[in-house]
Protein backbone atom coordinates (compact mmCIF):
# COMPACT_ATOMS: atom_id res chain seq x y z
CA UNK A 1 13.15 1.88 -4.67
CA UNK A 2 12.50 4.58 -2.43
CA UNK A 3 14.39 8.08 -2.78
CA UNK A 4 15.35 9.55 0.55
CA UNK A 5 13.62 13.46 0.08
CA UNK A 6 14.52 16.31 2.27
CA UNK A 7 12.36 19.38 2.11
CA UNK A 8 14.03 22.98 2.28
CA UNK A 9 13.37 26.10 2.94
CA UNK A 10 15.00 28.86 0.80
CA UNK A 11 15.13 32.09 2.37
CA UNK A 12 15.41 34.76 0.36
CA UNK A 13 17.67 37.68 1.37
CA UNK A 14 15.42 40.95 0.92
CA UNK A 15 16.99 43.87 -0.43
CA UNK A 16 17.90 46.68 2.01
CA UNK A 17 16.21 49.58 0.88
CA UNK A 18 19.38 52.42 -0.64
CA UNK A 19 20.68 54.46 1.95
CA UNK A 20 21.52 57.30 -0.60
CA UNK A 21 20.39 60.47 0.64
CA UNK A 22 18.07 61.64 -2.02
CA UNK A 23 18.95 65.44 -2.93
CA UNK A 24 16.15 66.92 -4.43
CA UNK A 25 16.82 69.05 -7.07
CA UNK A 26 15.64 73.28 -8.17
CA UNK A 27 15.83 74.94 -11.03
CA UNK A 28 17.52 78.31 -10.61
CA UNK A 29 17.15 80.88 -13.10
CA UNK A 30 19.33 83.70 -12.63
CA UNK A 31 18.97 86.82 -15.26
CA UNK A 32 21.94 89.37 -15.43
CA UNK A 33 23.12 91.97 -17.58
CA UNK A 34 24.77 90.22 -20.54
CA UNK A 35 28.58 91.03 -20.34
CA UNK A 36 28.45 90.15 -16.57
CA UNK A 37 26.68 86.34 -18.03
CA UNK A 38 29.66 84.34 -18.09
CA UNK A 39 31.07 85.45 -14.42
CA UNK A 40 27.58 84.47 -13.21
CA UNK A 41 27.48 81.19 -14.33
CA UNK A 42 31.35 80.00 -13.17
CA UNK A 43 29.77 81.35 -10.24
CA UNK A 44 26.94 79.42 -10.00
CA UNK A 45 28.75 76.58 -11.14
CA UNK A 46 30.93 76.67 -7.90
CA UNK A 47 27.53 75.12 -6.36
CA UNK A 48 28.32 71.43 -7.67
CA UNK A 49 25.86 72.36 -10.48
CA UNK A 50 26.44 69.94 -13.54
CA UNK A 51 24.28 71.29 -15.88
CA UNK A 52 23.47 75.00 -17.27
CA UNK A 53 21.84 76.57 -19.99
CA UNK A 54 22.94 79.85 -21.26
CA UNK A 55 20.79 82.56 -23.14
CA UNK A 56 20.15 85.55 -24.63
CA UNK A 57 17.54 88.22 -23.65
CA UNK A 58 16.49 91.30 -24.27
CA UNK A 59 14.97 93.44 -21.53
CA UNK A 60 11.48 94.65 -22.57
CA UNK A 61 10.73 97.62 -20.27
CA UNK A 62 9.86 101.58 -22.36
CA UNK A 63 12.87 103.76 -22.35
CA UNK A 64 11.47 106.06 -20.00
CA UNK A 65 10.64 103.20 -17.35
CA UNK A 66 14.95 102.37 -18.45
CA UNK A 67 15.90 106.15 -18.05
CA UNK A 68 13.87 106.10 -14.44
CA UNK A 69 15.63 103.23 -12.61
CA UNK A 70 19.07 103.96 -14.40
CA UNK A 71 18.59 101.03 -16.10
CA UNK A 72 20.79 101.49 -19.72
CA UNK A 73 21.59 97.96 -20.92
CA UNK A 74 18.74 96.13 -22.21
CA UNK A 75 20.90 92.77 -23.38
CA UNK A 76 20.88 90.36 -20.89
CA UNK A 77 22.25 86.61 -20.46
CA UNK A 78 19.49 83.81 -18.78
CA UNK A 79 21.40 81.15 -16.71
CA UNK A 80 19.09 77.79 -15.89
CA UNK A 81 21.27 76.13 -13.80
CA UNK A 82 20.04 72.70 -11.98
CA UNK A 83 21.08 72.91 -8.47
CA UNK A 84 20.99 70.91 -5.17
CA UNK A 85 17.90 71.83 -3.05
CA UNK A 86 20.56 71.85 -0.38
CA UNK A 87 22.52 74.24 -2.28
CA UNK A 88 19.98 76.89 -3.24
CA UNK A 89 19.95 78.97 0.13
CA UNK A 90 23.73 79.32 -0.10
CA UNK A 91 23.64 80.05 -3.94
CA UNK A 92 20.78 82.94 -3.51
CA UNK A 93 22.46 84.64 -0.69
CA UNK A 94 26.12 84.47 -2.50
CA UNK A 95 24.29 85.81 -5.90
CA UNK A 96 22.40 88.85 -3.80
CA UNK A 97 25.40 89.48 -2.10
CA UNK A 98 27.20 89.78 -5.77
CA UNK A 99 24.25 91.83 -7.05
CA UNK A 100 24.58 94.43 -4.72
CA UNK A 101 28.33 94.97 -4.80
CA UNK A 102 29.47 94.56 -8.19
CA UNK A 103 29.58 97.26 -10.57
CA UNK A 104 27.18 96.88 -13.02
CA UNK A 105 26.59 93.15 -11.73
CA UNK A 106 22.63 94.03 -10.92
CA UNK A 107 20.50 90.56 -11.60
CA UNK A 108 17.40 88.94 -10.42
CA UNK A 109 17.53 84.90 -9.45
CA UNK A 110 14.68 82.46 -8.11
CA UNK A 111 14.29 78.97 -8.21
CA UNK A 112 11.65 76.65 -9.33
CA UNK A 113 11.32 73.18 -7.74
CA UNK A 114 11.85 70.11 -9.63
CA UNK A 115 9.30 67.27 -9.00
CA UNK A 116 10.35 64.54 -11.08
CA UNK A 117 13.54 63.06 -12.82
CA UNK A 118 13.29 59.86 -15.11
CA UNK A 119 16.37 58.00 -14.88
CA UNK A 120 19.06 56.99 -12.45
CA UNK A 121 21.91 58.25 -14.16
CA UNK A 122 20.45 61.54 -14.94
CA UNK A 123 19.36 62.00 -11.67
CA UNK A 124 22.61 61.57 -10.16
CA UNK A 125 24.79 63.45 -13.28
CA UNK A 126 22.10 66.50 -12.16
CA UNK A 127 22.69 65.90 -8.64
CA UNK A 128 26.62 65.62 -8.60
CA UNK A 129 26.33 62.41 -6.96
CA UNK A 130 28.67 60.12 -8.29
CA UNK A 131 28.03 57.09 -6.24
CA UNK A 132 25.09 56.82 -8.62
CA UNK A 133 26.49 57.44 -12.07
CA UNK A 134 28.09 54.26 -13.40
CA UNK A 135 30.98 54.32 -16.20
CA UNK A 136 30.42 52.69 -19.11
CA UNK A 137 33.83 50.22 -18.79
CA UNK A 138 33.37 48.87 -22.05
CA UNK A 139 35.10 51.73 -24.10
């Protein structure tokens, strides 16, 4: 008995490469006088910036170096903030702008790039892109 065999082909589909615009991401570490700390960071945070740190510092410059710039208050509040590379030109010129015309509101920020993330989720809880962070349905 002879089976009647027909050879196929199976194609398979490749995936399409994700056409999610991949944000990369900064650190920005902004330093401000410690009472003005808290305005800073809702500030910051208007940036779509997920994630910040908030510390404590103390300024380390001699009294007279203090006395010469009119420098007083040596307490100060360090903001690391993850931010949008995207995001970072707007967020330095709003914060210089800020420094310069708020009363006692002087501060120094920079950013410092981020080269790797592990993790999908992470990255896109950091990046505030949601179409990449999946909910957890099961609770």
């Amino acid at each position: 008995m002879e089976k009647n065999t027909k050879k196929f082909k199976i194609k398979r589909a490749t995936p399409k490469p994700a056409e999610h615009k991949v944000a990369k991401l900064e650190l920005l570490v902004t330093v401000v006088n410690r009472a003005k700390g808290e305005f800073y960071a809702d500030l910051i945070q208007s940036f779509d910036v997920n994630m910040q740190l908030f510390c404590l510092g103390k300024g380390t410059a001699r009294a007279e170096v203090l006395r010469y710039l009119g420098l007083a208050d040596t307490q100060k509040a360090v903001i690391f903030s993850v931010i949008r590379k995207d995001k970072v030109e707007n967020a330095l010129s709003v914060l210089g702008e800020k420094f310069n015309t708020i009363k006692n509101g002087k501060g120094i920020a920079f950013t410092v790039p981020m080269s790797s993330i592990i993790g999908v989720a992470i990255y896109g809880f950091l990046s505030d892109n949601r179409d990449t962070v999946r909910e957890d349905n099961n609770g």
